[in-house]
N, C-alpha and C. Protein backbone atom coordinates (compact mmCIF):
# COMPACT_ATOMS: atom_id res chain seq x y z
N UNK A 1 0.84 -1.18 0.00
CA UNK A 1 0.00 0.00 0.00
C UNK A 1 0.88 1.24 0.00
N UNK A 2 0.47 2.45 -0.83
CA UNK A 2 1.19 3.27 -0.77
C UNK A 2 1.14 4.19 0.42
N UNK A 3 2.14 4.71 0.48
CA UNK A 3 2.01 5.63 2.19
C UNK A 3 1.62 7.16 1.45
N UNK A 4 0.41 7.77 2.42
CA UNK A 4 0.11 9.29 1.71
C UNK A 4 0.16 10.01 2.96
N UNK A 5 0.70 11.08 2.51
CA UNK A 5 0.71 12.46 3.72
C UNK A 5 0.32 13.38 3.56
N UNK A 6 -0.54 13.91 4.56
CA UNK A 6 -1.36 14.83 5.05
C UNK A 6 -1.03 16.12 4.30
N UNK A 7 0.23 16.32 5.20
CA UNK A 7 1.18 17.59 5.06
C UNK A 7 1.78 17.52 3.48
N UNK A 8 1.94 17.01 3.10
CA UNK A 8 2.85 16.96 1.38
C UNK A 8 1.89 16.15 0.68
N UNK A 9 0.73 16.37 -0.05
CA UNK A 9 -0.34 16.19 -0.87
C UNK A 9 -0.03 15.66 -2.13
N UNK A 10 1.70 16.56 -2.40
CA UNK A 10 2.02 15.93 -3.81
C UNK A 10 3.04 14.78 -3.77
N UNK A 11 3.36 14.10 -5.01
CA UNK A 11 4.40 13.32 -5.06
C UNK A 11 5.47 13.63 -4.69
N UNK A 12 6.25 13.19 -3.85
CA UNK A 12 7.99 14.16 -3.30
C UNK A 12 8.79 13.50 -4.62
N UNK A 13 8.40 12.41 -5.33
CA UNK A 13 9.36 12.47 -6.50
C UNK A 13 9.59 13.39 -7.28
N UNK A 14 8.62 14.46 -7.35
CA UNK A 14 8.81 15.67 -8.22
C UNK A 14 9.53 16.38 -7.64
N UNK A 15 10.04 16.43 -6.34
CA UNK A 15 10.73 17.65 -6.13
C UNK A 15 11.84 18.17 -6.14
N UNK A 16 12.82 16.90 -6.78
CA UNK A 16 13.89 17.25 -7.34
C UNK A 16 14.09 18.60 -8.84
N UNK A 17 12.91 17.82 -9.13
CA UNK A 17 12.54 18.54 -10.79
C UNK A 17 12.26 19.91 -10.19
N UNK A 18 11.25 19.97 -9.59
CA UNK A 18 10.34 21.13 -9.57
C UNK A 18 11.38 22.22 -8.56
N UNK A 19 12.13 21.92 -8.30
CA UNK A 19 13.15 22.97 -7.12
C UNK A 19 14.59 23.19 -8.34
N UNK A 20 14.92 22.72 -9.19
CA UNK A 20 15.91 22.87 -9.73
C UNK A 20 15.49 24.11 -10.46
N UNK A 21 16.61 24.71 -10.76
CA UNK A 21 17.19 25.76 -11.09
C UNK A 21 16.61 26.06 -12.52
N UNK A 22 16.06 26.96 -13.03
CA UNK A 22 16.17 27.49 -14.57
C UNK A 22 17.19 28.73 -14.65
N UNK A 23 17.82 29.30 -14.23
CA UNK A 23 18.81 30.29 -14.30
C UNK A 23 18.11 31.45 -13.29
N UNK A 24 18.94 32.64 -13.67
CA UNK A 24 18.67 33.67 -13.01
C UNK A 24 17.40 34.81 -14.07
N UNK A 25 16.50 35.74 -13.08
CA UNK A 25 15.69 36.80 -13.52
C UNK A 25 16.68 37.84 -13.91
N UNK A 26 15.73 38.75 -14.24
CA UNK A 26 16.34 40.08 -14.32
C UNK A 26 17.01 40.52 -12.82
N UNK A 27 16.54 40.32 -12.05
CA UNK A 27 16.44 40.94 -10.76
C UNK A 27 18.13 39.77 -10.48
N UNK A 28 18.82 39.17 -11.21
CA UNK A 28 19.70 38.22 -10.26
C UNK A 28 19.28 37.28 -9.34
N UNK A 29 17.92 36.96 -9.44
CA UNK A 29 17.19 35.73 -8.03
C UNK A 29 17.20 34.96 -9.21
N UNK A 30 17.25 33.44 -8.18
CA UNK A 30 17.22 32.50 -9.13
C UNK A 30 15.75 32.07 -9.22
N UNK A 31 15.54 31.23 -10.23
CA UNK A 31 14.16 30.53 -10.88
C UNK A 31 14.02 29.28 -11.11
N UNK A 32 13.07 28.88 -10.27
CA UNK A 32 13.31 27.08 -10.11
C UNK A 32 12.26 26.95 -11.10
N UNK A 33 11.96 26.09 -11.43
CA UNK A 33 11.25 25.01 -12.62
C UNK A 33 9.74 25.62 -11.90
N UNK A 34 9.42 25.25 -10.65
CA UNK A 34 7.75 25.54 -10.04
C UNK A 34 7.65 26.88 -10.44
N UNK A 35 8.85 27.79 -10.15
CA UNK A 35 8.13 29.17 -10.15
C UNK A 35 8.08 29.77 -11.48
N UNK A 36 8.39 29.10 -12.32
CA UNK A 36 8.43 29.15 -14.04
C UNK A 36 7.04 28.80 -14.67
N UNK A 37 7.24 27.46 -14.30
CA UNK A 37 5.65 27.27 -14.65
C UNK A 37 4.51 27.99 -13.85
N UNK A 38 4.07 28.43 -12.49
CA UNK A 38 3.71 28.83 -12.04
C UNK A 38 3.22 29.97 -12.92
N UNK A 39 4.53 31.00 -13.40
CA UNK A 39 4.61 32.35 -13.82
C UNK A 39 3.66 32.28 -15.11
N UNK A 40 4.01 31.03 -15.94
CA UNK A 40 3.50 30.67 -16.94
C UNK A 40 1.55 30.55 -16.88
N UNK A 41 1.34 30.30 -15.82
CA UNK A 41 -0.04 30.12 -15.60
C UNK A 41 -0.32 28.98 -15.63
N UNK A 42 1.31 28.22 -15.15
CA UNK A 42 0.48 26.64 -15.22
C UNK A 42 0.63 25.98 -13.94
N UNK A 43 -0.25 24.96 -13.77
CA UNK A 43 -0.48 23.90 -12.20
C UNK A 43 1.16 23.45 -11.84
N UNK A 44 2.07 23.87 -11.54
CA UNK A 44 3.60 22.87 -11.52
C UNK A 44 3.27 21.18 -11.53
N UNK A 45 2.23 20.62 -10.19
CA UNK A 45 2.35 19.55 -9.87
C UNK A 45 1.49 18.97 -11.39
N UNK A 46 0.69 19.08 -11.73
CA UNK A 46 -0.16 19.05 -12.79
C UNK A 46 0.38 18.98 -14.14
N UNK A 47 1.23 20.20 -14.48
CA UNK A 47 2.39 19.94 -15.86
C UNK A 47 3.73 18.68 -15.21
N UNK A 48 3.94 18.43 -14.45
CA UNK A 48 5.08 17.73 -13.99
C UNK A 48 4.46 16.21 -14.02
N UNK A 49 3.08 16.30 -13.94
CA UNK A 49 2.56 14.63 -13.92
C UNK A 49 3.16 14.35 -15.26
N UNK A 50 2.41 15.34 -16.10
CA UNK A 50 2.30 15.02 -17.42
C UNK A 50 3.52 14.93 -17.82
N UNK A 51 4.22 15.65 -17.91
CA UNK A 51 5.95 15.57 -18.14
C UNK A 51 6.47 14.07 -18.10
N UNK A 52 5.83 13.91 -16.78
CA UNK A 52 6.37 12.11 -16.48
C UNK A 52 5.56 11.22 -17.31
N UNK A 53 4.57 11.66 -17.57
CA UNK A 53 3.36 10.27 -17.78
C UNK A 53 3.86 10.79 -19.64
N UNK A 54 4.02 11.51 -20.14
CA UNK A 54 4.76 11.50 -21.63
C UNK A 54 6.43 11.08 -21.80
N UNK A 55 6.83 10.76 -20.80
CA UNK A 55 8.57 9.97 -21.15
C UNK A 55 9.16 10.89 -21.28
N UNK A 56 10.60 10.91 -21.38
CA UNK A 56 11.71 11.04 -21.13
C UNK A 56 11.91 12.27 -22.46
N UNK A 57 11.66 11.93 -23.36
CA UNK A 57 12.01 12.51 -24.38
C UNK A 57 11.13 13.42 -25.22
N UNK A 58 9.83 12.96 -25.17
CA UNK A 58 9.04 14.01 -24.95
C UNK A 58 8.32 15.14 -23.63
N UNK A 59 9.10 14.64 -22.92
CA UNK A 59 8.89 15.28 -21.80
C UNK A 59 10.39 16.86 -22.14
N UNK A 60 11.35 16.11 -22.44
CA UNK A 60 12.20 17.54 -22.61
C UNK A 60 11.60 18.38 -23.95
N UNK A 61 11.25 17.78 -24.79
CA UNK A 61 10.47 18.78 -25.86
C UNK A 61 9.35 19.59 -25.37
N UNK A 62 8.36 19.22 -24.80
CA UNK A 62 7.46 20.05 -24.21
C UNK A 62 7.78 20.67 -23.49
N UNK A 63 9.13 20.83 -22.07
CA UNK A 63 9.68 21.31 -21.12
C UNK A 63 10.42 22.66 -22.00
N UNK A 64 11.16 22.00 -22.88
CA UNK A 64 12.06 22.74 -24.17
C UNK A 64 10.98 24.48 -24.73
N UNK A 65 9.42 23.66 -25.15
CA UNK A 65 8.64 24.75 -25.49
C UNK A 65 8.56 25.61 -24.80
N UNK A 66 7.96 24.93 -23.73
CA UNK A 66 7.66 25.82 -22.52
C UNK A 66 8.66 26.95 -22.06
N UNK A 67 10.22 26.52 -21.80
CA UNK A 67 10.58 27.32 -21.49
C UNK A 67 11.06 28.68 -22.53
N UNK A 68 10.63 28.01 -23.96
CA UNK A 68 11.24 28.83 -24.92
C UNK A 68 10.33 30.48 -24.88
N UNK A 69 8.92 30.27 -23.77
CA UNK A 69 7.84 30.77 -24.14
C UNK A 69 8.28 31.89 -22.98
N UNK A 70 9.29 31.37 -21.94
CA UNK A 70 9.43 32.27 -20.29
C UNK A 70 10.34 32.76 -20.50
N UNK A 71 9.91 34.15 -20.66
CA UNK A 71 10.53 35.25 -20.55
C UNK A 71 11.58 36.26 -19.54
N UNK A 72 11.17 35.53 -18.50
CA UNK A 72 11.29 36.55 -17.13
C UNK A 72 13.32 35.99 -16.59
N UNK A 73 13.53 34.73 -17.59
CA UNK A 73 14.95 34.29 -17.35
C UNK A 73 15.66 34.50 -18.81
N UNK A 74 15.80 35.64 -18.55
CA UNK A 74 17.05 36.25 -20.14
C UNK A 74 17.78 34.59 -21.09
N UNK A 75 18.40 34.38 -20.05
CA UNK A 75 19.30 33.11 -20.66
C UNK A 75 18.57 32.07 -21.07
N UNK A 76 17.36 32.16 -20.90
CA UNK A 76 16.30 30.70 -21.82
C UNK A 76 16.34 31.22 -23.12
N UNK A 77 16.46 32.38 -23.41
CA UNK A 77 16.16 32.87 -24.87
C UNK A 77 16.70 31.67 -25.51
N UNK A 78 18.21 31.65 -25.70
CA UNK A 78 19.25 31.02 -26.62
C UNK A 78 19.11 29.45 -26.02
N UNK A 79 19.20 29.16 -24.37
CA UNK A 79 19.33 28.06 -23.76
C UNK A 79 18.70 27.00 -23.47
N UNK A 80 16.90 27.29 -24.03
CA UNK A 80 15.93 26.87 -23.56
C UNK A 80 16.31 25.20 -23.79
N UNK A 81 16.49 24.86 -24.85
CA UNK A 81 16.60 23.07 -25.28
C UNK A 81 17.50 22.59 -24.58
N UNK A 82 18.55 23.32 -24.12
CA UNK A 82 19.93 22.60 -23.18
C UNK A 82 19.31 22.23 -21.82
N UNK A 83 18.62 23.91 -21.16
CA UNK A 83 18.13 23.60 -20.11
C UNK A 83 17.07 22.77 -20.08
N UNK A 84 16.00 22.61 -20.71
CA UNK A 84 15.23 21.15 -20.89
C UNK A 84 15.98 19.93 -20.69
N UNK A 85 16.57 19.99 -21.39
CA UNK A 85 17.55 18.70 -21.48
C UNK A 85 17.79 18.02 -20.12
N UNK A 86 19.01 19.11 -19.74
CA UNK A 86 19.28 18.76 -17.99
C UNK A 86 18.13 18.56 -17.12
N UNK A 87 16.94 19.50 -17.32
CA UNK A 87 15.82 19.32 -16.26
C UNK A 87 15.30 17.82 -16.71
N UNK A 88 14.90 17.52 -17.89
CA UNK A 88 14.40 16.42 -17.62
C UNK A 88 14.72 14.93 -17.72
N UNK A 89 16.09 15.41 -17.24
CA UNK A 89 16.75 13.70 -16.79
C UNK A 89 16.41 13.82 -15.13
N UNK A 90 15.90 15.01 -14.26
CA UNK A 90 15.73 15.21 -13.42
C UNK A 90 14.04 14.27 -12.51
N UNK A 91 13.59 14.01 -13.63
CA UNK A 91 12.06 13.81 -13.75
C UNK A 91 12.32 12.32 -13.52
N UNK A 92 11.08 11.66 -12.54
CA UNK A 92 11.17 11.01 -11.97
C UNK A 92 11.36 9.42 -13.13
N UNK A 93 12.38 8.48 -13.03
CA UNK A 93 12.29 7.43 -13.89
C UNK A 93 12.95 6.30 -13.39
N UNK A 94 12.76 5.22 -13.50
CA UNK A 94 13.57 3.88 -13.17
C UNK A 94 12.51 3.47 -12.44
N UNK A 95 13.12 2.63 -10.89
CA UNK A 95 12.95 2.06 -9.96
C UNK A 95 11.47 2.56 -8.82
N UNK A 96 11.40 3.95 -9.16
CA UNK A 96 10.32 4.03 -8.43
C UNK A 96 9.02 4.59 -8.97
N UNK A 97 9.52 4.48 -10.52
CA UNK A 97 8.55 5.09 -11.92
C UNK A 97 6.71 4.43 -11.47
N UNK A 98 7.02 3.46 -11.11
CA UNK A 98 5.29 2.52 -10.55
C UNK A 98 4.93 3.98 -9.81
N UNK A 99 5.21 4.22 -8.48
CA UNK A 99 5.25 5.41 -7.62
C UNK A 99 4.68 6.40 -8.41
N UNK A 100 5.79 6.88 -8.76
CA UNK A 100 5.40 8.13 -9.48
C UNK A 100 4.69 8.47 -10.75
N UNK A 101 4.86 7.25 -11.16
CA UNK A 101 3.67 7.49 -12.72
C UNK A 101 1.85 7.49 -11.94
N UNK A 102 1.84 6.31 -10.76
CA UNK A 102 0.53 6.43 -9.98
C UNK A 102 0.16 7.73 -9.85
N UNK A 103 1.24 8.67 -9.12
CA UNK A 103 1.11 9.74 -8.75
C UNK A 103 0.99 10.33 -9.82
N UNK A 104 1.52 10.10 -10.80
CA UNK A 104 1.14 11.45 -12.12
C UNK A 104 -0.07 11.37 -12.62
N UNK A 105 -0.10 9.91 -12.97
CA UNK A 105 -1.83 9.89 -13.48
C UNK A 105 -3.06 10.42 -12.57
N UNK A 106 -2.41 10.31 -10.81
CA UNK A 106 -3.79 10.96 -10.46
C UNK A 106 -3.46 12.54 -10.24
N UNK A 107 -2.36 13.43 -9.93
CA UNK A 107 -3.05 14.29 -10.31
C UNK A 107 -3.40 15.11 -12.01
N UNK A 108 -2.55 14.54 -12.96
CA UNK A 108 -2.92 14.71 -14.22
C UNK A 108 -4.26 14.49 -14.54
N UNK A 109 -4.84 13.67 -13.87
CA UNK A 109 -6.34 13.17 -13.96
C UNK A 109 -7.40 13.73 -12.91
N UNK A 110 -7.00 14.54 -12.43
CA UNK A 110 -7.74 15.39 -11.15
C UNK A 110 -8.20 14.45 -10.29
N UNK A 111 -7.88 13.46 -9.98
CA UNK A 111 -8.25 12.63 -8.86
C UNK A 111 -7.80 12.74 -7.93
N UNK A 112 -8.50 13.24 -6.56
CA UNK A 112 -8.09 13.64 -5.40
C UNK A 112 -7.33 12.67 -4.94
N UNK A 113 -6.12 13.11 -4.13
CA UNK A 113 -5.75 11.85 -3.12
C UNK A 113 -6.44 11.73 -2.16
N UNK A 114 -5.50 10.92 -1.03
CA UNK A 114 -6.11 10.39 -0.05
C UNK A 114 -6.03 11.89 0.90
N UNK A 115 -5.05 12.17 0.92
CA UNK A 115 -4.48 13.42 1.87
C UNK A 115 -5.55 14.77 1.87
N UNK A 116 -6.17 14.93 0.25
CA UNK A 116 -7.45 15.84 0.02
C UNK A 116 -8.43 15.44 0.79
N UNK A 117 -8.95 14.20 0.70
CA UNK A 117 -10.04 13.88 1.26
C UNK A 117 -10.13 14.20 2.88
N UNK A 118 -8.69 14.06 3.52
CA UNK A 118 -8.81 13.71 5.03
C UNK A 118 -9.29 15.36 5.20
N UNK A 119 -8.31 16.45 4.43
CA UNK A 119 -8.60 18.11 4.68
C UNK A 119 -9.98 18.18 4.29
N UNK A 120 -10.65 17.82 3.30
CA UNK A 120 -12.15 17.93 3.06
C UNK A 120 -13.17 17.43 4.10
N UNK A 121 -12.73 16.72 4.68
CA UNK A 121 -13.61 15.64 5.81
C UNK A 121 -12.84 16.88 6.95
N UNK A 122 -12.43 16.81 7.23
CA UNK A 122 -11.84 17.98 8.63
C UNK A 122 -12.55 19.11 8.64
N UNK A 123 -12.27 19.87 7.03
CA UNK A 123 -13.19 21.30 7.09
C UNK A 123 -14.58 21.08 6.99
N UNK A 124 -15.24 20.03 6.99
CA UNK A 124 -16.46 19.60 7.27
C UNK A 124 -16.60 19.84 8.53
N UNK A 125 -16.65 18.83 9.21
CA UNK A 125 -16.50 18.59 10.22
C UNK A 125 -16.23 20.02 11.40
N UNK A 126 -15.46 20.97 11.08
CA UNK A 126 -15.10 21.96 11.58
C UNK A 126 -16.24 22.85 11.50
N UNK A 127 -16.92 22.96 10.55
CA UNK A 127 -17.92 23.63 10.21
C UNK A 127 -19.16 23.03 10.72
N UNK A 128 -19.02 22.28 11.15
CA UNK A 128 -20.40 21.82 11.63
C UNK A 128 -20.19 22.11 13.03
N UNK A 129 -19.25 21.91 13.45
CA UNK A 129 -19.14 22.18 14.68
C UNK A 129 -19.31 23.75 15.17
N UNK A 130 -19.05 24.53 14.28
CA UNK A 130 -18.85 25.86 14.65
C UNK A 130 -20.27 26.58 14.40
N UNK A 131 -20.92 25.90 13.11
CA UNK A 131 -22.86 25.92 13.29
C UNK A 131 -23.53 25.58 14.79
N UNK A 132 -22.63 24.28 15.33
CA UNK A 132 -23.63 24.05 16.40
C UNK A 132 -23.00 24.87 17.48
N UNK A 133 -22.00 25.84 17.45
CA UNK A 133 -21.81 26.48 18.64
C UNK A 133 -22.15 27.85 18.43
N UNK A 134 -22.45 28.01 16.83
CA UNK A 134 -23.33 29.21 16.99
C UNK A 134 -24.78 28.89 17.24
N UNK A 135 -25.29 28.00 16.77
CA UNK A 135 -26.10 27.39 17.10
C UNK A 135 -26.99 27.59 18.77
N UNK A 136 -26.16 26.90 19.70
CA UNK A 136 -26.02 26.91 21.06
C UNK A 136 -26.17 27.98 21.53
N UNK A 137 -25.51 28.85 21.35
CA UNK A 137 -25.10 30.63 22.13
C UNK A 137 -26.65 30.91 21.22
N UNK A 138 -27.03 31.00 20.32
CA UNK A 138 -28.39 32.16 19.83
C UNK A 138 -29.66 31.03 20.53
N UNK A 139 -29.72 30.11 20.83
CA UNK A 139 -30.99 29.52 21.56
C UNK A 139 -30.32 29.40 22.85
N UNK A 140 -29.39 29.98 23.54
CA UNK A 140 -29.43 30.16 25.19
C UNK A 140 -29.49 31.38 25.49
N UNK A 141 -29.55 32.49 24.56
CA UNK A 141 -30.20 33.96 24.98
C UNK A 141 -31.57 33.96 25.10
């Protein structure tokens, strides 16, 4: 059975990928892969399923586009296919690919995990409780 956590919702196999480096902004701060796509207007964990669940090699071509499209890191202009390259040998493959392809297909596929459900069942739950204590206080005046 797979183990799911509460606190980290997504696959931690991505987070090699998704924390690595795309170069520097204008500003000299650096730009990891999440905050690229992010900028881009896209889901990170969501483009990163897919990245995985399309292979190795089309995964750096689409990575390749993408970054050819982000602007905000000067050095993708000319670099974009190199830096693809390196990022996506980064992307999760081999030995624990079962793992992480599970994980890509569900959130590529919007299927909640387990870890959603427990926060959905909690903020329920919280809310009901806080009805019946408003509840309580306006029928004991």
């Amino acid at each position: 059975m797979e183990k799911s956590s509460v606190l980290t919702p997504h696959p931690p196999e991505f987070g090699r990928f998704l924390f690595a480096s795309v170069g520097e902004d204008r500003n000299g701060h650096g730009v990891t892969v999440l905050s690229a796509l992010a900028r881009l207007g896209l889901d990170p964990w969501t483009e990163t399923a897919e990245l995985v669940a399309l292979g190795r090699d089309a995964a750096r071509a689409r990575l390749g586009s993408l970054l050819a499209r982000f602007r905000d890191v000067p050095a993708l202009a000319s670099e974009h296919a190199r830096v693809a390259g390196d990022l996506s040998q980064l992307l999760p493959q081999g030995p624990t690919q079962g793992s992480a392809t599970r994980a890509a297909w569900s959130v590529a596929n919007g299927h909640p995990r387990f870890g959603s459900a427990i926060w959905l069942v909690t903020a329920i739950v919280f809310m009901l409780l806080q009805l019946a204590m408003v509840g309580g206080s306006v029928s004991g005046e």
